[in-house]
Protein backbone atom coordinates (compact mmCIF):
# COMPACT_ATOMS: atom_id res chain seq x y z
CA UNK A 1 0.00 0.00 0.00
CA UNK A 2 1.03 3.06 -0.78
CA UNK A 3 2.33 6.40 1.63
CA UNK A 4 -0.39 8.58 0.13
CA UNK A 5 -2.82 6.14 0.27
CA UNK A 6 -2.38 4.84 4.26
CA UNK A 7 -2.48 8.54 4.77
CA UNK A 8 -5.84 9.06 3.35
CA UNK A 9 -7.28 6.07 4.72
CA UNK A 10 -5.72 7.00 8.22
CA UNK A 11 -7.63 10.92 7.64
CA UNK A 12 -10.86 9.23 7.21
CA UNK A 13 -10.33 6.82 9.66
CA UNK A 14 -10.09 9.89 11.79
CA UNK A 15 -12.51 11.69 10.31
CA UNK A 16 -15.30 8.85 10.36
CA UNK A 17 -14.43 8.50 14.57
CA UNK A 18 -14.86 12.40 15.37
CA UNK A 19 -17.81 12.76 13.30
CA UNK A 20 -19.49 9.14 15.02
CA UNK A 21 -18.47 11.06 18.82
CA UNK A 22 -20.34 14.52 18.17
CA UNK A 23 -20.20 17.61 18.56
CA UNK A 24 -18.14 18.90 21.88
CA UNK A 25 -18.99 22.31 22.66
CA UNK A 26 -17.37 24.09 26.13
CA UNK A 27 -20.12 24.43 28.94
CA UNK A 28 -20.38 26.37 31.72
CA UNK A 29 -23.97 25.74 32.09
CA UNK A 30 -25.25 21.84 32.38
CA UNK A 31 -28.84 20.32 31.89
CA UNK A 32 -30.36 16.69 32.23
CA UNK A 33 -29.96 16.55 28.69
CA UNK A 34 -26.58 17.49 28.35
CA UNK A 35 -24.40 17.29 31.48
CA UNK A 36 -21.50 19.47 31.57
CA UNK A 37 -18.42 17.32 32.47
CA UNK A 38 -15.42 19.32 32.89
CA UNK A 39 -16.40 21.89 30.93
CA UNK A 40 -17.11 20.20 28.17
CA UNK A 41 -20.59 18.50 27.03
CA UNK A 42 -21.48 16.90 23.93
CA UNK A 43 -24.60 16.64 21.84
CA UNK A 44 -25.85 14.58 18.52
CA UNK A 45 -24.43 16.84 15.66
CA UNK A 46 -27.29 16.68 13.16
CA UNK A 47 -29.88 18.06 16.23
CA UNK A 48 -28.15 20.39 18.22
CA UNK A 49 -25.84 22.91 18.72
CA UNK A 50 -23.02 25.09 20.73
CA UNK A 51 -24.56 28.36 22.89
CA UNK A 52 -23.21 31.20 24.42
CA UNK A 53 -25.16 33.25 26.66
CA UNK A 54 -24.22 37.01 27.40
CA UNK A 55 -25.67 38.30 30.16
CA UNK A 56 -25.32 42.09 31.32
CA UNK A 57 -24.36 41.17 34.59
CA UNK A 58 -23.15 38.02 34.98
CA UNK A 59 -20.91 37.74 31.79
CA UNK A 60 -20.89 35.10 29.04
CA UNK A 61 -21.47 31.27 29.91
CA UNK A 62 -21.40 28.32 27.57
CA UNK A 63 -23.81 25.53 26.78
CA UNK A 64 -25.14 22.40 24.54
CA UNK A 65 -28.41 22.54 22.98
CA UNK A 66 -30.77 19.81 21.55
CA UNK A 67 -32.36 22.37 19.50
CA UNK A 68 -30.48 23.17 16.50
CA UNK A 69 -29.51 26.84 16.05
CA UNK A 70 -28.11 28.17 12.49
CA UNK A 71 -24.42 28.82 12.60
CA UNK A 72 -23.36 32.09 14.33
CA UNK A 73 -27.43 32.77 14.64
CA UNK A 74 -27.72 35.15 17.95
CA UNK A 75 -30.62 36.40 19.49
CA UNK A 76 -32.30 38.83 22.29
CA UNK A 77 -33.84 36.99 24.89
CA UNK A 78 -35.71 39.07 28.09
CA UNK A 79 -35.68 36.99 31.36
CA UNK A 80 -38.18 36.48 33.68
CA UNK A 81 -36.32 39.46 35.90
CA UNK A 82 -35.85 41.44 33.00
CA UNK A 83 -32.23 41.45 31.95
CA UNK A 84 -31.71 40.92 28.19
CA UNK A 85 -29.83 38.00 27.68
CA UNK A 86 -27.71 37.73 23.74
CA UNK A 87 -27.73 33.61 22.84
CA UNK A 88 -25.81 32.63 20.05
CA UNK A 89 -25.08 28.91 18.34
CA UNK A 90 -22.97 27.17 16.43
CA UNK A 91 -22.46 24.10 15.21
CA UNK A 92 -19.40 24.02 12.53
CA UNK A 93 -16.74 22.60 14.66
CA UNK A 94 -16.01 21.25 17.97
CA UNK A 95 -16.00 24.44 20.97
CA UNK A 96 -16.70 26.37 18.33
CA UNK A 97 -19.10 28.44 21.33
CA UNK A 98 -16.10 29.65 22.79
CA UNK A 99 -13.98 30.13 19.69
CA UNK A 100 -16.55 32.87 18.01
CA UNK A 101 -17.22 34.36 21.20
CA UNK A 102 -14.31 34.14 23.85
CA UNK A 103 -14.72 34.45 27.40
CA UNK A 104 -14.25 38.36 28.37
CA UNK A 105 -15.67 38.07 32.03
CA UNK A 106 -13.21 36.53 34.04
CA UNK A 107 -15.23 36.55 37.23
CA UNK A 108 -18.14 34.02 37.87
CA UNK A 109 -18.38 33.35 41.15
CA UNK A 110 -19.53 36.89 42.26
CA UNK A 111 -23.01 36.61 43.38
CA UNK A 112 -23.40 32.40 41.96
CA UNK A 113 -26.93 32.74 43.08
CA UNK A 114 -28.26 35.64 41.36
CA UNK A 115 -26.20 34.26 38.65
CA UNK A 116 -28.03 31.21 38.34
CA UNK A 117 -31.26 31.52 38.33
CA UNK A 118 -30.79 34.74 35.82
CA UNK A 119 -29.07 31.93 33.40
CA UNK A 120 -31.57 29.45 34.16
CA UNK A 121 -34.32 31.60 33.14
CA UNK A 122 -32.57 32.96 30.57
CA UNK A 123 -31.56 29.50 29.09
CA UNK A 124 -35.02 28.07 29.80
CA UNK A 125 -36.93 30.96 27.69
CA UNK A 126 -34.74 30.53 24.59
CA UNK A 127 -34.75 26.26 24.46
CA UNK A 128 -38.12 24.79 26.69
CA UNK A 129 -36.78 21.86 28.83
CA UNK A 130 -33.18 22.45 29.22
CA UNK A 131 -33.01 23.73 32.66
CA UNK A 132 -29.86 25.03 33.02
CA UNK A 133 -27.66 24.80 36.31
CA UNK A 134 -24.66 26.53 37.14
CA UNK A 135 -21.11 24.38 36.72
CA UNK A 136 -18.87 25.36 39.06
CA UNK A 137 -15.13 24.16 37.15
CA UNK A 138 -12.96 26.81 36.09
CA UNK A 139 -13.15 24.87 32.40
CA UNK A 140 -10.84 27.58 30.59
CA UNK A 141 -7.66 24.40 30.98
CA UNK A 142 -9.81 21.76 29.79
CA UNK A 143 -10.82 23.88 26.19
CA UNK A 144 -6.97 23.87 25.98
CA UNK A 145 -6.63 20.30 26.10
CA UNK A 146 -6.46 18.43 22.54
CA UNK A 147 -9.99 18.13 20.98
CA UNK A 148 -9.75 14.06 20.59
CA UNK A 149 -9.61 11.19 23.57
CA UNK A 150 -6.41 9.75 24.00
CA UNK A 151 -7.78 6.42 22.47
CA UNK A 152 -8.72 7.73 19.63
CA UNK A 153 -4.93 9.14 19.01
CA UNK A 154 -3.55 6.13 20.10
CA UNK A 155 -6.16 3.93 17.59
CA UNK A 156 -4.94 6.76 14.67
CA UNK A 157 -1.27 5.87 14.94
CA UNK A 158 -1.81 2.10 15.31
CA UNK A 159 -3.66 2.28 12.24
CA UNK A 160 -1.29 4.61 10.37
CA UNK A 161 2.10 2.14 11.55
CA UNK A 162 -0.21 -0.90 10.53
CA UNK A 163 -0.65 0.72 6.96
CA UNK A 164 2.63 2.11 5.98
């Protein structure tokens, strides 16, 4: 077999197993539907979608939807105690949340309380059912880590040695 063609087998090999995992978006935010686990949750790609939520007071926080969301599609949102809340998605590539709209509130555990139910509310309005709760993890580390499982490296250069 060829160099070239081990190569291209070994890209869609990779390919096939990032696409079959779904979509990993950075959370700050988690919901029975889509637990936030060290910052990061993950959601069906074809269905869903990475949020940001930027609230006047409380800053920006991240989020999976099951409700699909055109790509960079934001939106005004009133809560029920009257903030206005910007929610934006995305679903063209993995955190893509926090990679069209970076964190620019470093601060979130000032007033966790108010905090919450504002983003809960907030959250709630804009996708029915997700109930939102506050994650506590500092998850800026973990978005820094390499997008793919250590198996799945490990299972790439197996296959690429096997081939060439």
């Amino acid at each position: 077999m060829s160099l070239s063609r081990a190569f291209l087998l070994s890209l869609l090999f990779l390919f096939f197993l990032q696409s079959a995992t779904g979509l990993n978006c950075k959370c700050t935010q988690s919901s029975a539907k889509t637990p936030c686990q060290d910052g990061i949750c993950q959601v069906p790609t074809e269905t869903a979608a990475c949020l940001m939520l930027d609230h006047p007071l409380s800053g920006r926080h991240y989020a999976c939807s099951t409700s699909k969301l055109k790509e960079g599609a934001c939106m005004d949102k009133v809560t029920k105690s009257g903030a206005t809340v910007k929610i934006c998605g995305c679903d063209s590539s993995d955190y893509c949340n926090y990679k069209l709209w970076p964190n620019q509130h470093n601060d979130f555990d000032e007033d966790v309380d108010q905090m919450d139910s504002v983003v809960r509310d907030s959250a709630s309005e804009s996708f029915p059912g997700t109930n939102f709760r506050r994650h506590a993890t500092d998850t800026s580390a973990a978005i820094a880590l390499q997008r793919l499982p250590q198996w799945v490296i490990f299972l790439f250069a197996l296959f690429t040695v096997i081939f060439l």
